[in-house]
C-alpha atoms as a PDB file:
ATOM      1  CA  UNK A   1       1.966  10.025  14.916  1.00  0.00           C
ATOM      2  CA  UNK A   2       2.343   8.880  11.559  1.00  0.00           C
ATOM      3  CA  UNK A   3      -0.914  10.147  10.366  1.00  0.00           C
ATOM      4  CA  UNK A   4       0.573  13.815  11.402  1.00  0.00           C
ATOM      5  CA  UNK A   5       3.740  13.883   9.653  1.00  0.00           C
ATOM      6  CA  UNK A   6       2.047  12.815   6.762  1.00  0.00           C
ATOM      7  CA  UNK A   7       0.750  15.193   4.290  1.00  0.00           C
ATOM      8  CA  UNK A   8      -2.870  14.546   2.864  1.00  0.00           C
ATOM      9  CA  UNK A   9      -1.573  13.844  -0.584  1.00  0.00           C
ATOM     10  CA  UNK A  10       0.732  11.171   0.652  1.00  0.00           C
ATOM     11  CA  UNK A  11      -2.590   9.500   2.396  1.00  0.00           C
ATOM     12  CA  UNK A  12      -4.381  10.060  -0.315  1.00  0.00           C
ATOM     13  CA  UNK A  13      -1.755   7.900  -2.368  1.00  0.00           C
ATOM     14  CA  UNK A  14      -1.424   5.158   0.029  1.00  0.00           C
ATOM     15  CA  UNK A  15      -4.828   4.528   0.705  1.00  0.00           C
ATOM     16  CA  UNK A  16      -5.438   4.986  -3.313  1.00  0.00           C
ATOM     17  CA  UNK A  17      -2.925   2.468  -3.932  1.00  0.00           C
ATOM     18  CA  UNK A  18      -4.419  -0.274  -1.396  1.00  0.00           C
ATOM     19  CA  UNK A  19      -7.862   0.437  -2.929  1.00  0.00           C
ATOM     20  CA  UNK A  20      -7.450  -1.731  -5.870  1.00  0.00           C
ATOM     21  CA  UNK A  21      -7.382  -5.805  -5.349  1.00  0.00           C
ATOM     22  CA  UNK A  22      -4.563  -5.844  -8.160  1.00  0.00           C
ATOM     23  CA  UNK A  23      -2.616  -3.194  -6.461  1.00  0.00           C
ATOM     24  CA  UNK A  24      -2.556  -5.148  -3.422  1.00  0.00           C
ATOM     25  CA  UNK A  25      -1.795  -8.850  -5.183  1.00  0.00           C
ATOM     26  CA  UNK A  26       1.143  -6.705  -6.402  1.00  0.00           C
ATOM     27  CA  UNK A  27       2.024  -5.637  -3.182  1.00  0.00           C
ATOM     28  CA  UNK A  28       1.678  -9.084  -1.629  1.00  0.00           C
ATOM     29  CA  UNK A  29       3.891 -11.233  -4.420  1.00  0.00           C
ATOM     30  CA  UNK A  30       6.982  -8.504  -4.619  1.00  0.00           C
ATOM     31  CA  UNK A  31       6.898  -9.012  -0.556  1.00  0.00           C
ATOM     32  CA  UNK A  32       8.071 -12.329  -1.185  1.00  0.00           C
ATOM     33  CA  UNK A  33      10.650 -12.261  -4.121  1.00  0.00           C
ATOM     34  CA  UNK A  34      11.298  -9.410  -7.091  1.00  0.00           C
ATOM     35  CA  UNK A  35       9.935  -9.476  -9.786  1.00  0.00           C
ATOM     36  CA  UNK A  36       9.742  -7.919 -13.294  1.00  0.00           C
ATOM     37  CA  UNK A  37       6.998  -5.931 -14.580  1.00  0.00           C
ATOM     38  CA  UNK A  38       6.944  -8.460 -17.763  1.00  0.00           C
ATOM     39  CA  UNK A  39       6.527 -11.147 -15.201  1.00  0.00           C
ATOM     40  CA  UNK A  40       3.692  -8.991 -13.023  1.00  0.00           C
ATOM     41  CA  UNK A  41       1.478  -8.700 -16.412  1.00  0.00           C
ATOM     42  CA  UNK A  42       2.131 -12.359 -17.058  1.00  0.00           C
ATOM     43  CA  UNK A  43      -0.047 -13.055 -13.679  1.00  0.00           C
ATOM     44  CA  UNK A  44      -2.879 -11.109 -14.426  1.00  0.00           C
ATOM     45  CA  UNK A  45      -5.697 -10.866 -17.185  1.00  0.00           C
ATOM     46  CA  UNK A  46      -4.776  -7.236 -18.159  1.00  0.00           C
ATOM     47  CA  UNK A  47      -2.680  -5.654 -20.770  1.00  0.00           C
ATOM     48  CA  UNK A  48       1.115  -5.043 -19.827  1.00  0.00           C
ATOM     49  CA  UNK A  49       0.276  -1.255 -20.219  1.00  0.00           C
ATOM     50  CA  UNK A  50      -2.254  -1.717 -17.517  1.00  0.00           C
ATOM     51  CA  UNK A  51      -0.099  -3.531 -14.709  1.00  0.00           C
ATOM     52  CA  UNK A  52       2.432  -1.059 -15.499  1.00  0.00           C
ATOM     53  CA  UNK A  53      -0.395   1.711 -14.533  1.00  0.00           C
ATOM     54  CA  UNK A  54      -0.697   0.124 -11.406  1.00  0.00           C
ATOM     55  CA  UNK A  55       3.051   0.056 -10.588  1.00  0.00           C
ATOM     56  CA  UNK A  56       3.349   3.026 -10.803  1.00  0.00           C
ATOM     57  CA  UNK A  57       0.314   4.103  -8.289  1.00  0.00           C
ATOM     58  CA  UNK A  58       2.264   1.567  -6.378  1.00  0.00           C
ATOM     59  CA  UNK A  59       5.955   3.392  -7.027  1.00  0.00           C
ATOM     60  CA  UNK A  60       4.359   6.928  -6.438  1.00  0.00           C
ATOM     61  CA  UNK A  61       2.961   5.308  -2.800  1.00  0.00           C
ATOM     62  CA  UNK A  62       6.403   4.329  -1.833  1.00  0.00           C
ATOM     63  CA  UNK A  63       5.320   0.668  -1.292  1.00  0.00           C
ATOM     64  CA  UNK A  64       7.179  -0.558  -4.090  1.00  0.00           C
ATOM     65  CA  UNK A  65      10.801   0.355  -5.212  1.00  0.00           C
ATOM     66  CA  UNK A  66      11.397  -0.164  -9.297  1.00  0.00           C
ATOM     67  CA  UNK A  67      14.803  -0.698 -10.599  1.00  0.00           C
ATOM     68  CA  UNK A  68      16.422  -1.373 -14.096  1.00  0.00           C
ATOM     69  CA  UNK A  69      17.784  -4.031 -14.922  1.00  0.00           C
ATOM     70  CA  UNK A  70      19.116  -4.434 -18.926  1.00  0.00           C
ATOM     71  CA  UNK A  71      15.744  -3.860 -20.313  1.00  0.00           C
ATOM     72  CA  UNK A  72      14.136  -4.937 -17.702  1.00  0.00           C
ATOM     73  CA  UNK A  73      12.410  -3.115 -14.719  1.00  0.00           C
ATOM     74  CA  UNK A  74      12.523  -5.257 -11.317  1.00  0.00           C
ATOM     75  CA  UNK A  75       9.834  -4.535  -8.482  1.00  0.00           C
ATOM     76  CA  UNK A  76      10.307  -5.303  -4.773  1.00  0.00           C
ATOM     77  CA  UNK A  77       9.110  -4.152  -1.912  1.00  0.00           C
ATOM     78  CA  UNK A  78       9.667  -1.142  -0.024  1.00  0.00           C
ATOM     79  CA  UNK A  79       9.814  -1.783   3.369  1.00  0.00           C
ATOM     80  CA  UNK A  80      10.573   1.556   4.885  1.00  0.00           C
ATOM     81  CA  UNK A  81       6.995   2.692   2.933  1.00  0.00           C
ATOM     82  CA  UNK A  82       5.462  -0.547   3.765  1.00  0.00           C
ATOM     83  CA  UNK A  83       6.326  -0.106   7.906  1.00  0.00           C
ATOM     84  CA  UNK A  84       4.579   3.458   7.491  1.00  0.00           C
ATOM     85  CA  UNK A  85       1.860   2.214   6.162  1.00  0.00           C
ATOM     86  CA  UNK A  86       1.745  -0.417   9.004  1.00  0.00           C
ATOM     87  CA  UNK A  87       2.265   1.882  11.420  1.00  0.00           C
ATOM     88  CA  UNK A  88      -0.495   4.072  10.038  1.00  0.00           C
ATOM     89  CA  UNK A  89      -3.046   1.761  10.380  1.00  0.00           C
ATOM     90  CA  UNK A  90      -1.898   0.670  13.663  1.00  0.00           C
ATOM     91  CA  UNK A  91      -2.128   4.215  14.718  1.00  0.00           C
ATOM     92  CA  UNK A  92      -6.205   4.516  12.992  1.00  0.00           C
ATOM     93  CA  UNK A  93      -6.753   0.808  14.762  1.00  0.00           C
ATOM     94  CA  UNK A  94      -5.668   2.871  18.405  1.00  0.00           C
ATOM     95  CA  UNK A  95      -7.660   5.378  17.706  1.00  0.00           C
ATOM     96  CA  UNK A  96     -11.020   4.121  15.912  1.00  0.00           C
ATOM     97  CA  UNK A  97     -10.959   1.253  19.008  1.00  0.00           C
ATOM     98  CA  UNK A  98     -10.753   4.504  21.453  1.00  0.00           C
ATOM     99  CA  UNK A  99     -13.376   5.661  19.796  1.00  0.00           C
ATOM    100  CA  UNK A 100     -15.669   2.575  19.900  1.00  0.00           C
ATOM    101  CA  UNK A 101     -14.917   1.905  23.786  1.00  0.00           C
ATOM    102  CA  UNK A 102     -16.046   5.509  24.361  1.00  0.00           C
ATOM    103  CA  UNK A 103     -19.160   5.044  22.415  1.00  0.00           C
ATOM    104  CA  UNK A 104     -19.337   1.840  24.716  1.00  0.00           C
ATOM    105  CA  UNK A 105     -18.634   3.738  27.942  1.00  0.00           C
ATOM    106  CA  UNK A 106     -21.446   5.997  26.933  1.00  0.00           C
ATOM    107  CA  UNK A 107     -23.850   3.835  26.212  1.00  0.00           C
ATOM    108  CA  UNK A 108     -23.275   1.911  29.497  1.00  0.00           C
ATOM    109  CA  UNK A 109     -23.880   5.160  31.704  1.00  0.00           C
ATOM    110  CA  UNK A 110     -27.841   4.870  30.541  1.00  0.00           C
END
């Protein structure tokens, strides 16, 4: 399972980094096309300083890859980290509906 081969801290970074609505905008736009971290700020009502913040919660998940470019630093997607963290929640979704059906099962014997 992926949930045991990966270390709390690296949970603790994903789920950190899909916490925040902006995080996950990111996440969601660089999943389509690259794009600089100039043009990330540009989308959002924040200072540049602050969008950079949350690349980097972003870069030290390992859903996002960053990359210079001349003075520029491209974001895209990281699809290895993104397919872990799909396959993570798969793997809670498995176990959290085993859960519920046993709570069902349970209830069912009264």
């Amino acid at each position: 399972m992926v949930v045991d081969r990966m270390g709390d801290a690296a949970l603790d970074r994903l789920f950190q980094a899909f916490a925040d609505a902006t995080r996950r905008d990111i996440v969601a736009r660089v999943t389509d096309r690259e794009y600089s971290v100039s043009g990330l700020a540009a989308l959002y009502a924040m200072s540049f300083a602050a969008v950079q913040k949350h690349v980097a919660v972003l870069e030290r998940a390992s859903l996002i890859t960053k990359e210079k470019r001349g003075r520029e630093q491209i974001v895209r997607a990281h699809h290895e980290g993104l397919g872990r963290a799909r396959q993570l929640l798969d793997e809670y979704e498995v176990i959290w509906r085993h859960r519920a059906a046993r709570i069902a099962d349970i209830l069912a014997e009264d």
